[in-house]
N, C-alpha and C. Protein backbone atom coordinates (compact mmCIF):
# COMPACT_ATOMS: atom_id res chain seq x y z
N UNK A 1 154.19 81.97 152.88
CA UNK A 1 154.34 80.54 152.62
C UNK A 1 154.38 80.32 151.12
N UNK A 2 155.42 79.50 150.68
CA UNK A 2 155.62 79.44 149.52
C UNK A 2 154.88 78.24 149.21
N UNK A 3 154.29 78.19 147.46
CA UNK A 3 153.61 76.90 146.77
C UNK A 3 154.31 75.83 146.65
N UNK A 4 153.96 74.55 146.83
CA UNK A 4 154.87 73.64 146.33
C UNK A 4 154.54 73.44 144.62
N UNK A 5 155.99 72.89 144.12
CA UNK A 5 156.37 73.42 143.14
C UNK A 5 155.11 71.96 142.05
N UNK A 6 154.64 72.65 141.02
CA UNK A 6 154.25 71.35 140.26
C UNK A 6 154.77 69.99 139.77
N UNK A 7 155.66 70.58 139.30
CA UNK A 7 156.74 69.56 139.02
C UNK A 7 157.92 68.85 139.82
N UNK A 8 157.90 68.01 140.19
CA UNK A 8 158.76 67.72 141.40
C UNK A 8 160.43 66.71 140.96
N UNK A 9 160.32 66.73 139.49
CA UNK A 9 161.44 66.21 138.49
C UNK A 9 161.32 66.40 137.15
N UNK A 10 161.93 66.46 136.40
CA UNK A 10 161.99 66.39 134.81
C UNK A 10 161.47 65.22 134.12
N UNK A 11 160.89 64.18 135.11
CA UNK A 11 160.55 63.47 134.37
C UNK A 11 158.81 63.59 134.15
N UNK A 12 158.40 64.14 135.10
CA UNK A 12 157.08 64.24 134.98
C UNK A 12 157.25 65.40 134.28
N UNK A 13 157.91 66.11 133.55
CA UNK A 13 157.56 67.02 132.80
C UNK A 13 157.62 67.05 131.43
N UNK A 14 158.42 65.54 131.34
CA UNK A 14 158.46 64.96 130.05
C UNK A 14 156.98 64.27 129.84
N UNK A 15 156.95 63.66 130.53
CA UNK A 15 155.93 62.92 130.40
C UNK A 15 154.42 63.54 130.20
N UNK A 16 154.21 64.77 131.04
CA UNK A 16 153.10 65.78 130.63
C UNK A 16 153.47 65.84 129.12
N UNK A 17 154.63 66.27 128.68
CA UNK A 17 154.42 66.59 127.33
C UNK A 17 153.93 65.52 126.32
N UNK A 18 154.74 64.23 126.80
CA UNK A 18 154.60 63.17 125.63
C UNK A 18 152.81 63.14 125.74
N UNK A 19 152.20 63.27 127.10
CA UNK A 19 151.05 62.93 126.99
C UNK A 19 150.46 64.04 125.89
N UNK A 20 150.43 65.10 126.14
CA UNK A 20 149.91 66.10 125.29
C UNK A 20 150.08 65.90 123.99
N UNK A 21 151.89 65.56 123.36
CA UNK A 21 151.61 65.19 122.14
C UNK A 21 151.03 64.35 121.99
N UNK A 22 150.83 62.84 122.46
CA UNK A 22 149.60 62.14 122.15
C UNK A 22 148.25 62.37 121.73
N UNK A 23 147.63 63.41 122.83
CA UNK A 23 146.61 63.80 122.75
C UNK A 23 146.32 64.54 121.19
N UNK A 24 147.38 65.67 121.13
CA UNK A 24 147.42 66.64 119.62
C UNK A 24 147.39 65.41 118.31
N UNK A 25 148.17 64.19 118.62
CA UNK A 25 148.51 63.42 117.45
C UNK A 25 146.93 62.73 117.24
N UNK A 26 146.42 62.68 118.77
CA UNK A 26 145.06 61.81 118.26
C UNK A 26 143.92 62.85 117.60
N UNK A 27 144.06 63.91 118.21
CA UNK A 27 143.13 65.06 117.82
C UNK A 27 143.58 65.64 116.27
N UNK A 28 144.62 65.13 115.92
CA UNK A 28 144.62 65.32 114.08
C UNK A 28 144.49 64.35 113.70
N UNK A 29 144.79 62.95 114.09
CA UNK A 29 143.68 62.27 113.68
C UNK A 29 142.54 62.01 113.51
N UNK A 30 141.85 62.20 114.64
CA UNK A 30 140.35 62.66 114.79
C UNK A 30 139.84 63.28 113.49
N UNK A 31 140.32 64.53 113.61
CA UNK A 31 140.14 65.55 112.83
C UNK A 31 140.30 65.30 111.21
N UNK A 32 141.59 64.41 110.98
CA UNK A 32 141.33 63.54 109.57
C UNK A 32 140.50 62.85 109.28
N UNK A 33 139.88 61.84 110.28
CA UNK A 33 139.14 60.81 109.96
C UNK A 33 137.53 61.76 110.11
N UNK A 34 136.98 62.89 110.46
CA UNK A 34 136.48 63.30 110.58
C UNK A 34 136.01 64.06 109.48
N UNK A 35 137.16 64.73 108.52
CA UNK A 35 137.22 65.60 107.55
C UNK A 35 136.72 64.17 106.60
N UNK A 36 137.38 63.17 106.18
CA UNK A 36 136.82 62.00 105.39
C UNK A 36 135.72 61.33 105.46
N UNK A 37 135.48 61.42 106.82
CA UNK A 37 134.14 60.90 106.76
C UNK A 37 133.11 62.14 106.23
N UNK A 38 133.26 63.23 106.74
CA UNK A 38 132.32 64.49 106.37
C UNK A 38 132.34 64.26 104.88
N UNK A 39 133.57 64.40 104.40
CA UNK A 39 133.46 63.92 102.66
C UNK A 39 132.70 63.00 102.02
N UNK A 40 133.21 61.58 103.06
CA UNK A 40 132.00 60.50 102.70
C UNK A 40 130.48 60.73 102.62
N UNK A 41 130.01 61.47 103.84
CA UNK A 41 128.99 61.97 103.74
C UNK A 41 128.59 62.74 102.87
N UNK A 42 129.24 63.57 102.72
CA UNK A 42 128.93 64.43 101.26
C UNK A 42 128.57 63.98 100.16
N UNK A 43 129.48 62.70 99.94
CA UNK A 43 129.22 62.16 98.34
C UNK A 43 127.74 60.99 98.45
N UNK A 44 127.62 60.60 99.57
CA UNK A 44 126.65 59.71 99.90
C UNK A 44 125.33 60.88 99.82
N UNK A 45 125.29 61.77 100.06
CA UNK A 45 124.29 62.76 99.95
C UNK A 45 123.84 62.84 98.89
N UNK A 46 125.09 63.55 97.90
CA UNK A 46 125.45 63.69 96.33
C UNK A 46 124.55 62.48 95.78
N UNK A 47 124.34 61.70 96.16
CA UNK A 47 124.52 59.65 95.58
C UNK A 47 123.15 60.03 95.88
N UNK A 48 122.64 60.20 96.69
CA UNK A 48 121.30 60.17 96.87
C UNK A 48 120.24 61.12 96.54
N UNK A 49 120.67 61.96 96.68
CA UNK A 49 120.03 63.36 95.70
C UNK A 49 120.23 62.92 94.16
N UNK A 50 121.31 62.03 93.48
CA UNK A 50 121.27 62.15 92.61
C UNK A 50 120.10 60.90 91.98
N UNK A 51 120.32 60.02 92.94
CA UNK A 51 118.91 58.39 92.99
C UNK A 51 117.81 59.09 93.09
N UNK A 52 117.15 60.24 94.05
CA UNK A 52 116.32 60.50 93.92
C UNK A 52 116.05 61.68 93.13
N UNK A 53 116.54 61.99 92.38
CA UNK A 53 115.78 62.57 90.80
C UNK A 53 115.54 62.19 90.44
N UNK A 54 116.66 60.55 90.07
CA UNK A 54 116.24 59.79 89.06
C UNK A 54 114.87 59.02 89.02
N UNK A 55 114.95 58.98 90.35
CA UNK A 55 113.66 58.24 91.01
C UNK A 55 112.40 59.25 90.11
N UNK A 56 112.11 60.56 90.68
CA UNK A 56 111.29 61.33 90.37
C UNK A 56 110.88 61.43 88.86
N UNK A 57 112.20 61.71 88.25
CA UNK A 57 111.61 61.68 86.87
C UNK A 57 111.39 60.35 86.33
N UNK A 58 111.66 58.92 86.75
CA UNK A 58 111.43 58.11 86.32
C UNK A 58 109.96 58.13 86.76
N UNK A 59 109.29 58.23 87.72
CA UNK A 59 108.14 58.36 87.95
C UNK A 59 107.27 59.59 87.20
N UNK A 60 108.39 60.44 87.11
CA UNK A 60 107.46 61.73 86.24
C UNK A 60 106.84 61.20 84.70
N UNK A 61 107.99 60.30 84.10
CA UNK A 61 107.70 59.63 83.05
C UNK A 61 106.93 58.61 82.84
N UNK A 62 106.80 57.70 83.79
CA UNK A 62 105.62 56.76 83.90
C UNK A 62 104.46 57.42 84.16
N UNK A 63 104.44 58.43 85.12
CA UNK A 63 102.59 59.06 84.84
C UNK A 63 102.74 59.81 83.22
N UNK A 64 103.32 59.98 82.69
CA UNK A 64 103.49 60.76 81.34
C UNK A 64 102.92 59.71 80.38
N UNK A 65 103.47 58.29 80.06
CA UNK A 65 103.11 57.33 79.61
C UNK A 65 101.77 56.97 80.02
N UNK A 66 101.57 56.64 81.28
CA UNK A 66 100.14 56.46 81.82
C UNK A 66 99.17 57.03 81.46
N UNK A 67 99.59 58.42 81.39
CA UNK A 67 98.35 59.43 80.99
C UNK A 67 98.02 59.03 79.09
N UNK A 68 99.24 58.70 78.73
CA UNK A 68 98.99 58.97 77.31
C UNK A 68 98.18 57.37 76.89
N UNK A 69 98.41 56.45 77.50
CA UNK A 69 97.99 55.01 77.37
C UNK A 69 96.18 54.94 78.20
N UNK A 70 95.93 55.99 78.83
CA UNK A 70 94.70 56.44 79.20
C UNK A 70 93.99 56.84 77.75
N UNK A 71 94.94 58.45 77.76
CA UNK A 71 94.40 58.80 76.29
C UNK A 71 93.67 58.05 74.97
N UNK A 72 95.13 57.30 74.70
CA UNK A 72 94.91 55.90 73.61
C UNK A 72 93.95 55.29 73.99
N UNK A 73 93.57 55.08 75.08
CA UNK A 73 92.74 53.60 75.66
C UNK A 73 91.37 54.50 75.28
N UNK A 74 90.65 55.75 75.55
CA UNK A 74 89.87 56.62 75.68
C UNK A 74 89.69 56.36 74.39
N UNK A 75 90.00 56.93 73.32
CA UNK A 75 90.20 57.43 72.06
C UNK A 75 89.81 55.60 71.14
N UNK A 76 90.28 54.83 71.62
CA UNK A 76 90.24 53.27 70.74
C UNK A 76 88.53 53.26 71.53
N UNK A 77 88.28 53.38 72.74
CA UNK A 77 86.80 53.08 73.10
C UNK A 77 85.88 53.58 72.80
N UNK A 78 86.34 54.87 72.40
CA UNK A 78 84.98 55.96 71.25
C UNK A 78 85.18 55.39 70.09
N UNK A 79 86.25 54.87 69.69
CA UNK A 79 86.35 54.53 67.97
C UNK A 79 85.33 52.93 68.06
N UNK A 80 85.73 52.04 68.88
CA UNK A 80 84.93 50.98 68.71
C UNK A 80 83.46 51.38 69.21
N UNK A 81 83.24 52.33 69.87
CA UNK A 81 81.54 52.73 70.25
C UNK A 81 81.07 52.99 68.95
N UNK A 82 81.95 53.86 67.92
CA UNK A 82 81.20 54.10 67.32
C UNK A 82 81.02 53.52 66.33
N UNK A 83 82.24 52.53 65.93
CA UNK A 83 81.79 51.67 64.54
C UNK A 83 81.39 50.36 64.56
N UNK A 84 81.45 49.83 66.14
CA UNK A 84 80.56 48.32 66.59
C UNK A 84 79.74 48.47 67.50
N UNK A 85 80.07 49.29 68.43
CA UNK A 85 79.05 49.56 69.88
C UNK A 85 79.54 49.69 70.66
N UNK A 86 78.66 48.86 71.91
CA UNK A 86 79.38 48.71 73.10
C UNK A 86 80.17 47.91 73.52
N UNK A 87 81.18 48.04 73.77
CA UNK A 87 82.50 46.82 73.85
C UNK A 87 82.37 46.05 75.16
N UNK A 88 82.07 44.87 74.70
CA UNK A 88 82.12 43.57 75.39
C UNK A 88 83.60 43.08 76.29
N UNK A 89 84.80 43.59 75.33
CA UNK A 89 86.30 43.13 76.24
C UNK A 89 86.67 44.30 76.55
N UNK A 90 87.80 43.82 78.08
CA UNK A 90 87.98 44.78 78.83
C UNK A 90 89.60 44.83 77.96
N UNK A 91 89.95 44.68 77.16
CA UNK A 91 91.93 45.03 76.83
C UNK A 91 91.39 45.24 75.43
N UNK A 92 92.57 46.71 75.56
CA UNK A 92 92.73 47.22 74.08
C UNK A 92 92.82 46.42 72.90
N UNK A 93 93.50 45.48 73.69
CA UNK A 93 94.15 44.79 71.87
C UNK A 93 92.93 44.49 70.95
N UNK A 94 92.22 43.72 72.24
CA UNK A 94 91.01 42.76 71.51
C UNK A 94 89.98 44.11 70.64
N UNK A 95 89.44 44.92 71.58
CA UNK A 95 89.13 46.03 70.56
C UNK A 95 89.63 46.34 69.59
N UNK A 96 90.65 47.03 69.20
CA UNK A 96 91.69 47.23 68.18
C UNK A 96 91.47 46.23 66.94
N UNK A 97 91.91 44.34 66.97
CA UNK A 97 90.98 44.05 66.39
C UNK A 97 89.72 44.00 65.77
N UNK A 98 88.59 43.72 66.66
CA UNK A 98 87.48 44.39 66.43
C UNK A 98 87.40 45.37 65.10
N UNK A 99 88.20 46.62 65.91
CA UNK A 99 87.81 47.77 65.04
C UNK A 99 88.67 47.14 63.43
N UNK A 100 89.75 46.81 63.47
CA UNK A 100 90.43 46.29 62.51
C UNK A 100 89.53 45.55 61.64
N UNK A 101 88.99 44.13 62.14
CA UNK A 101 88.16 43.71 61.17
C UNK A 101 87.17 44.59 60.82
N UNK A 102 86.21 45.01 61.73
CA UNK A 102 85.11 46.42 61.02
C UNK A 102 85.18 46.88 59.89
N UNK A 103 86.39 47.56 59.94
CA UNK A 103 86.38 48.48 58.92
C UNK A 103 87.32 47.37 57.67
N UNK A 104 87.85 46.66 57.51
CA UNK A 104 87.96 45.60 56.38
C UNK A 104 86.28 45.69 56.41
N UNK A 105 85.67 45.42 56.97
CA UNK A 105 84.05 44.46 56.37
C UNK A 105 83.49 46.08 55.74
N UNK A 106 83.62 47.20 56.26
CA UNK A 106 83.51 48.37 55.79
C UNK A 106 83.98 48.94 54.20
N UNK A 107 85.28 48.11 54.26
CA UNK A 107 85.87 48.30 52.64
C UNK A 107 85.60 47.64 51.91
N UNK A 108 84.84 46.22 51.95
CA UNK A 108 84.15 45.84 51.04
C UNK A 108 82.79 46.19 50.63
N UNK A 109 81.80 46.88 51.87
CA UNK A 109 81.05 47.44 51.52
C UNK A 109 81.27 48.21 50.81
N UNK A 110 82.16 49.30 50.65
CA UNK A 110 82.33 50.54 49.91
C UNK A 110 82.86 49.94 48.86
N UNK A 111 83.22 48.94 48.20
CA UNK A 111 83.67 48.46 46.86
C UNK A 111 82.63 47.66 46.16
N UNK A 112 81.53 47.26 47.10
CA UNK A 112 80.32 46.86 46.56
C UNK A 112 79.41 48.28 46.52
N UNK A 113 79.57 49.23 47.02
CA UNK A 113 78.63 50.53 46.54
C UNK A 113 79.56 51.13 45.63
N UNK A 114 80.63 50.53 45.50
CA UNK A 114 81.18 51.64 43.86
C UNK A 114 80.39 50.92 43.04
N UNK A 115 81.04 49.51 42.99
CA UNK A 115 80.41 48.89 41.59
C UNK A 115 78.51 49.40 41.58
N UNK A 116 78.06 49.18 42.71
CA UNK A 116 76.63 49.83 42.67
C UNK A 116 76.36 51.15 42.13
N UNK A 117 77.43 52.45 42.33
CA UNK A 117 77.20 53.21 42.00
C UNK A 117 77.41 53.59 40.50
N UNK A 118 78.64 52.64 39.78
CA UNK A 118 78.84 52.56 38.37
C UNK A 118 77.75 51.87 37.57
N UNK A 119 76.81 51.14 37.83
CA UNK A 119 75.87 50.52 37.03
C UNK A 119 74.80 51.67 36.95
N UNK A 120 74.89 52.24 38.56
CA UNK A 120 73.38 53.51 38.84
C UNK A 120 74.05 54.82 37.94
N UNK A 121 75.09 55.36 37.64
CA UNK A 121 75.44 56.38 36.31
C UNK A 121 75.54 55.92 35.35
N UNK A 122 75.63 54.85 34.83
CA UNK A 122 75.46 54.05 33.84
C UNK A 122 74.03 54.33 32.95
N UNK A 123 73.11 53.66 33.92
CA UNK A 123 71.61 53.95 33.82
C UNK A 123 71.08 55.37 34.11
N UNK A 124 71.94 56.15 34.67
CA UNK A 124 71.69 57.68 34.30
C UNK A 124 71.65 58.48 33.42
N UNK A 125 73.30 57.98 32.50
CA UNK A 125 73.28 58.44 31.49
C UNK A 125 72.75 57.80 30.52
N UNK A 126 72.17 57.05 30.10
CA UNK A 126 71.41 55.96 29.29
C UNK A 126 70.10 56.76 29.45
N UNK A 127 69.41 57.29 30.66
CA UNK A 127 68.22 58.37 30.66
C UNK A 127 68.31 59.54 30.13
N UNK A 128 69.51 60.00 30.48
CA UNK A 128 69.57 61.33 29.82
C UNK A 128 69.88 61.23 28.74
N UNK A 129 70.37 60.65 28.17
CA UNK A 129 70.49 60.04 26.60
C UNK A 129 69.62 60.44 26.08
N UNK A 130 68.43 59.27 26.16
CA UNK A 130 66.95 59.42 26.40
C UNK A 130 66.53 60.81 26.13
N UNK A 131 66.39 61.26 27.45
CA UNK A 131 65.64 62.53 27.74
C UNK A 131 65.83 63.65 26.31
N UNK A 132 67.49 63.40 26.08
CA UNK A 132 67.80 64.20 24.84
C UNK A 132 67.06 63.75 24.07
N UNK A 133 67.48 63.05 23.89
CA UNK A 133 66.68 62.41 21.88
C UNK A 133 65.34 62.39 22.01
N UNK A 134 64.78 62.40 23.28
CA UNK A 134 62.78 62.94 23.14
C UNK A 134 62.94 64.55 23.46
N UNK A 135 63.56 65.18 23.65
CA UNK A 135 63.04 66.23 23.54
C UNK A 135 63.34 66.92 22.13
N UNK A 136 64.65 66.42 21.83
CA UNK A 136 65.08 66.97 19.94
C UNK A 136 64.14 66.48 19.06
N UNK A 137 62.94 65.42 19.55
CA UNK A 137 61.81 64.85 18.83
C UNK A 137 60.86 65.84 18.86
N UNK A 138 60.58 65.99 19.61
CA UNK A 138 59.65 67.22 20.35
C UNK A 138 60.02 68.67 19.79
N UNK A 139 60.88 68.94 19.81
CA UNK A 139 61.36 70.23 19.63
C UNK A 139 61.26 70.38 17.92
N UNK A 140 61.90 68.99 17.12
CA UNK A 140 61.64 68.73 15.86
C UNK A 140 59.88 69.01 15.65
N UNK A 141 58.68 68.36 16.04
CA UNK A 141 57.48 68.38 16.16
C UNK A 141 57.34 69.42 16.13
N UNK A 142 57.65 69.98 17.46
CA UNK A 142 56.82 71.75 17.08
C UNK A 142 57.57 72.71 16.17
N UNK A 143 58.86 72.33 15.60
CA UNK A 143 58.98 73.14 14.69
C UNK A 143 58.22 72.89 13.58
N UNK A 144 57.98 71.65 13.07
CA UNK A 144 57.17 71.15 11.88
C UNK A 144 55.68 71.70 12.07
N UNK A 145 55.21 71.62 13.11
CA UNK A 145 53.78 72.43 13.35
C UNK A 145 53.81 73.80 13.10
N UNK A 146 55.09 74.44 13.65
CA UNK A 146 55.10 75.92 13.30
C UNK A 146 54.79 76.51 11.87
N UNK A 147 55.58 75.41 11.09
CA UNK A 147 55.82 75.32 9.84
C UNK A 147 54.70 75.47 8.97
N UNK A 148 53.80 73.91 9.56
CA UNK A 148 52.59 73.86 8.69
C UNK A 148 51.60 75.25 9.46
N UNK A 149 51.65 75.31 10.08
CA UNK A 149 50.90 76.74 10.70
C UNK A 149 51.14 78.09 9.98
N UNK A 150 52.15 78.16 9.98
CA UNK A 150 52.18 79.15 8.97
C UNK A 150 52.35 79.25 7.28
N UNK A 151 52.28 77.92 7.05
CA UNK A 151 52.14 77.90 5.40
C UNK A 151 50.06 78.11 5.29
N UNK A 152 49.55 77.03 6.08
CA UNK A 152 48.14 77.40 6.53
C UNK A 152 47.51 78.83 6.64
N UNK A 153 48.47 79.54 7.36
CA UNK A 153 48.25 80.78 7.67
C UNK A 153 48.13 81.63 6.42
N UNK A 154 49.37 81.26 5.73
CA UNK A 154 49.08 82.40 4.26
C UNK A 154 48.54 81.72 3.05
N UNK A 155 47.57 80.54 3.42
CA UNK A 155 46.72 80.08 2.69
C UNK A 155 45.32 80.76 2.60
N UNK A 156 45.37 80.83 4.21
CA UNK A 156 44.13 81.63 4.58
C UNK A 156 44.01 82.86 4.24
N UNK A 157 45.23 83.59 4.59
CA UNK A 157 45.44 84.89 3.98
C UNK A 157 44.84 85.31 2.52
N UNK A 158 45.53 84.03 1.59
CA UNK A 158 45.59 84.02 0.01
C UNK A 158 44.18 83.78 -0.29
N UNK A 159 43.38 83.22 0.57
CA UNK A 159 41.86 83.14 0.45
C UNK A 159 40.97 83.80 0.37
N UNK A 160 41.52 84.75 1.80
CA UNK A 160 40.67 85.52 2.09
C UNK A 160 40.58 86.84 1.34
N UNK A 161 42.23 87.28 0.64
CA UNK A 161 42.11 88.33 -0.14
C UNK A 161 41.33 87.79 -1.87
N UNK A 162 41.31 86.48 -1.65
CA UNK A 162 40.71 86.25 -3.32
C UNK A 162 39.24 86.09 -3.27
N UNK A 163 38.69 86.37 -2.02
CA UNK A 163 37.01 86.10 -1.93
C UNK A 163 36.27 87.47 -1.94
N UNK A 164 37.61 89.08 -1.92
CA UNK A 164 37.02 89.78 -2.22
C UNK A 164 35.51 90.88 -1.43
N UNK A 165 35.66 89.75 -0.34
CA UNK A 165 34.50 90.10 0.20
C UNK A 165 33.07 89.52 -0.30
N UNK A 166 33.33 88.39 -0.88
CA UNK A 166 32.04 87.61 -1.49
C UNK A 166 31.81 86.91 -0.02
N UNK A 167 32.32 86.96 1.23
CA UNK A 167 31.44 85.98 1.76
C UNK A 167 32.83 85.92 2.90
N UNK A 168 32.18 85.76 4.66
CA UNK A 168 33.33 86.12 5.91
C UNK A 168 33.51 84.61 5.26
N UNK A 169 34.75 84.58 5.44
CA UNK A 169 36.14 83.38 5.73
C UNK A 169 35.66 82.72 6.98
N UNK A 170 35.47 81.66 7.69
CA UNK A 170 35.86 81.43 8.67
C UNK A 170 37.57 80.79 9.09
N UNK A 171 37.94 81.27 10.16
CA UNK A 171 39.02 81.29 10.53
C UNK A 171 39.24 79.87 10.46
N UNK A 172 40.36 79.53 10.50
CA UNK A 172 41.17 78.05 10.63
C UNK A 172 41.89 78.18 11.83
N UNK A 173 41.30 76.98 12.45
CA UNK A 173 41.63 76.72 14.11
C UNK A 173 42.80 75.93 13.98
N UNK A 174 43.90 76.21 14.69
CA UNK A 174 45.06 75.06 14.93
C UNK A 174 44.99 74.11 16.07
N UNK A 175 45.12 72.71 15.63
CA UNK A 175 45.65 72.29 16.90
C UNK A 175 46.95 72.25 17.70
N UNK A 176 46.94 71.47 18.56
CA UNK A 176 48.01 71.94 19.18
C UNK A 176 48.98 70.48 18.80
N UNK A 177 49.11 69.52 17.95
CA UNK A 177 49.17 68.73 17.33
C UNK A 177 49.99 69.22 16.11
N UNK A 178 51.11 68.21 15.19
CA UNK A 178 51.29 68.28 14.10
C UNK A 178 50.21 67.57 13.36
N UNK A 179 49.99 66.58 14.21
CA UNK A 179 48.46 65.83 13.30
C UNK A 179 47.10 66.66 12.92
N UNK A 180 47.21 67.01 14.27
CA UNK A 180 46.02 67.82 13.93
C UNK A 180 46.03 69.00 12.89
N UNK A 181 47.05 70.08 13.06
CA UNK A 181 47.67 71.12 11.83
C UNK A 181 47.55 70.50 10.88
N UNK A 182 47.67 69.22 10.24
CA UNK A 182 47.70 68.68 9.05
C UNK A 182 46.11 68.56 8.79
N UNK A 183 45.64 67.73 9.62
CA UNK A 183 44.50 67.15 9.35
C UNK A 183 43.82 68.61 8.98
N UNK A 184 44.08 70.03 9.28
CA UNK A 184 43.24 71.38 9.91
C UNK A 184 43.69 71.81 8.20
N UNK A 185 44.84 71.21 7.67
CA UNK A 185 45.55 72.00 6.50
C UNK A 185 44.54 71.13 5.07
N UNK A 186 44.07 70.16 5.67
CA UNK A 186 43.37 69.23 4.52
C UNK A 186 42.04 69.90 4.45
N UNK A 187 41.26 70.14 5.75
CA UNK A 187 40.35 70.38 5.97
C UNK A 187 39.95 71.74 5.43
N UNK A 188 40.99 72.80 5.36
CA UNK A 188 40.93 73.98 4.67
C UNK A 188 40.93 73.98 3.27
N UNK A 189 42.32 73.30 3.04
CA UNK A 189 41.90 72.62 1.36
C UNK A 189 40.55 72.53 1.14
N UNK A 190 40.03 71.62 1.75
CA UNK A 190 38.85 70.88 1.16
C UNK A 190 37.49 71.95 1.14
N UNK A 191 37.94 73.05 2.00
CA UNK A 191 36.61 74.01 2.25
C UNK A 191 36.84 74.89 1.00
N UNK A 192 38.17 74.81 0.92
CA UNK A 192 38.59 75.93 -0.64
C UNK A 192 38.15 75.61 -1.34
N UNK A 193 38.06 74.61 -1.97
CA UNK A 193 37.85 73.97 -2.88
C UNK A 193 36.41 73.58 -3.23
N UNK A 194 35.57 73.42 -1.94
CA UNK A 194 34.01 73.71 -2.61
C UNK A 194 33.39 74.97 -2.19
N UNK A 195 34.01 76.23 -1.43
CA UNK A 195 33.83 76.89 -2.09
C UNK A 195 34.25 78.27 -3.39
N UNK A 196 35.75 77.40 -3.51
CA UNK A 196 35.09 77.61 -5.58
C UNK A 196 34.25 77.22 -6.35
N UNK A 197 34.01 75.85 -6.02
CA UNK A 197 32.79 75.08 -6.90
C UNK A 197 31.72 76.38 -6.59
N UNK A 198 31.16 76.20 -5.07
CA UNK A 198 30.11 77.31 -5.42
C UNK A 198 30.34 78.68 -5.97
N UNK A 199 31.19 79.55 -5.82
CA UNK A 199 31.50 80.14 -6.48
C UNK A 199 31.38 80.28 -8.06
N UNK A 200 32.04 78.83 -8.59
CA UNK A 200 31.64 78.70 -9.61
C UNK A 200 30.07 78.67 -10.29
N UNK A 201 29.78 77.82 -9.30
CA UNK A 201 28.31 77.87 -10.20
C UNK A 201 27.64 78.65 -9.73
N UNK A 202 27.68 79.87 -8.85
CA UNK A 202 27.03 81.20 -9.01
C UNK A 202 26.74 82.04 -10.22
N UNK A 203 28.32 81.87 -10.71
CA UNK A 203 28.55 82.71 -11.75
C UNK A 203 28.28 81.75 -12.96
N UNK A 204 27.98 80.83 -12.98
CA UNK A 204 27.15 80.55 -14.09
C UNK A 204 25.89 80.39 -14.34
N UNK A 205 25.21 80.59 -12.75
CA UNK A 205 23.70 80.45 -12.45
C UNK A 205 23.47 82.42 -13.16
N UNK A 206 24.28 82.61 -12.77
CA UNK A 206 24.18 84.34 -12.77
C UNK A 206 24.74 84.55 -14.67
N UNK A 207 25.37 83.89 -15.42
CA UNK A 207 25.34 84.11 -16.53
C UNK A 207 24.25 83.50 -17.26
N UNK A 208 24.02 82.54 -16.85
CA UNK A 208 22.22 81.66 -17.96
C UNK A 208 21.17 82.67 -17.59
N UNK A 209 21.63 83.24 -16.30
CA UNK A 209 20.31 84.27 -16.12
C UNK A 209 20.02 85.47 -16.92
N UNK A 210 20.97 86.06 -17.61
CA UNK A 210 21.15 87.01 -18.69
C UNK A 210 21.36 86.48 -19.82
């Protein structure tokens, strides 16, 4: 038994085909609008990967700032701890001020301790001035004592070799004084001098005696 045949005219065999090309014409269309959209998608991807970097590092940069406006904020609250206290306002600025006027009221202090300190070397050297010119007094003094001390000295000397041994010398005490050396230089004088007198009139008690 034979098949009956598929086709039963040429026209249904046209018509299979036109259908098929239809089908192929829609299926490259498909396939275009498919390939474009995949593209679209692609760049919309692209678009958004590229928003969200931007996103990220814009955020990477605001905690970057944040951190550093922490920092600053940290750093201004030790500076006002330490040159007013404890800070009363909660915003930088007003601190900042603060510290601003401070240290103005700070630079006039320090321009009132210069001038303080130029009057206090002033009166320093005005002491040491001083100090010099009494000690070149002083130093003058005991050379003048040295002086009379030893002109004294070879008075005594000159005495003691002209007495011969008639009689002990007593020594001549110095003071520790130019006054006193003087007064010690009169006082020797004056012992010299009577005893030559006695001296003297030994030797004339001792010549009437023969």
């Amino acid at each position: 038994m034979r098949a009956a045949p598929y086709f039963t005219g040429p026209e249904q065999l046209v018509d299979v085909l036109t259908a098929l090309e239809d089908k192929n014409l829609l299926a490259i269309q498909l396939e275009g609008e498919s390939d474009q959209n995949l593209e679209k998608t692609a760049q919309m991807e692209q678009k958004a990967c590229r928003a969200l970097s931007a996103a990220l590092v814009d955020k990477s940069g605001a905690d970057k700032v944040d951190a550093e406006l922490q920092h600053v904020e940290k750093k201004v609250l030790e500076l006002y701890s330490c040159i007013i206290g404890e800070s009363q306002f909660a915003e930088i600025s007003h601190m900042l001020e603060g510290v601003e006027a401070r240290i103005e009221e700070i630079g006039g202090e320090l321009d009132d301790l210069g001038e303080q300190d130029g009057e206090l070397i002033n009166d320093l050297e005005k002491q040491v001035e001083k100090t010099r010119r009494d000690r070149m007094r002083v130093q003058k003094a005991e050379d003048h004592k040295q002086k009379v001390e030893q002109r004294l000295m070879a008075a005594y000397h000159r005495m003691e070799s002209s007495s011969k041994g008639r009689g002990t010398v007593k020594p001549i005490r110095f003071r520790s004084s130019p006054q006193d050396a003087t007064k010690n230089k009169k006082q020797a004088a004056e012992d010299a001098r009577k005893r030559r007198e006695q001296e003297y009139s030994k030797v004339s008690l001792t010549e009437r005696s023969f």
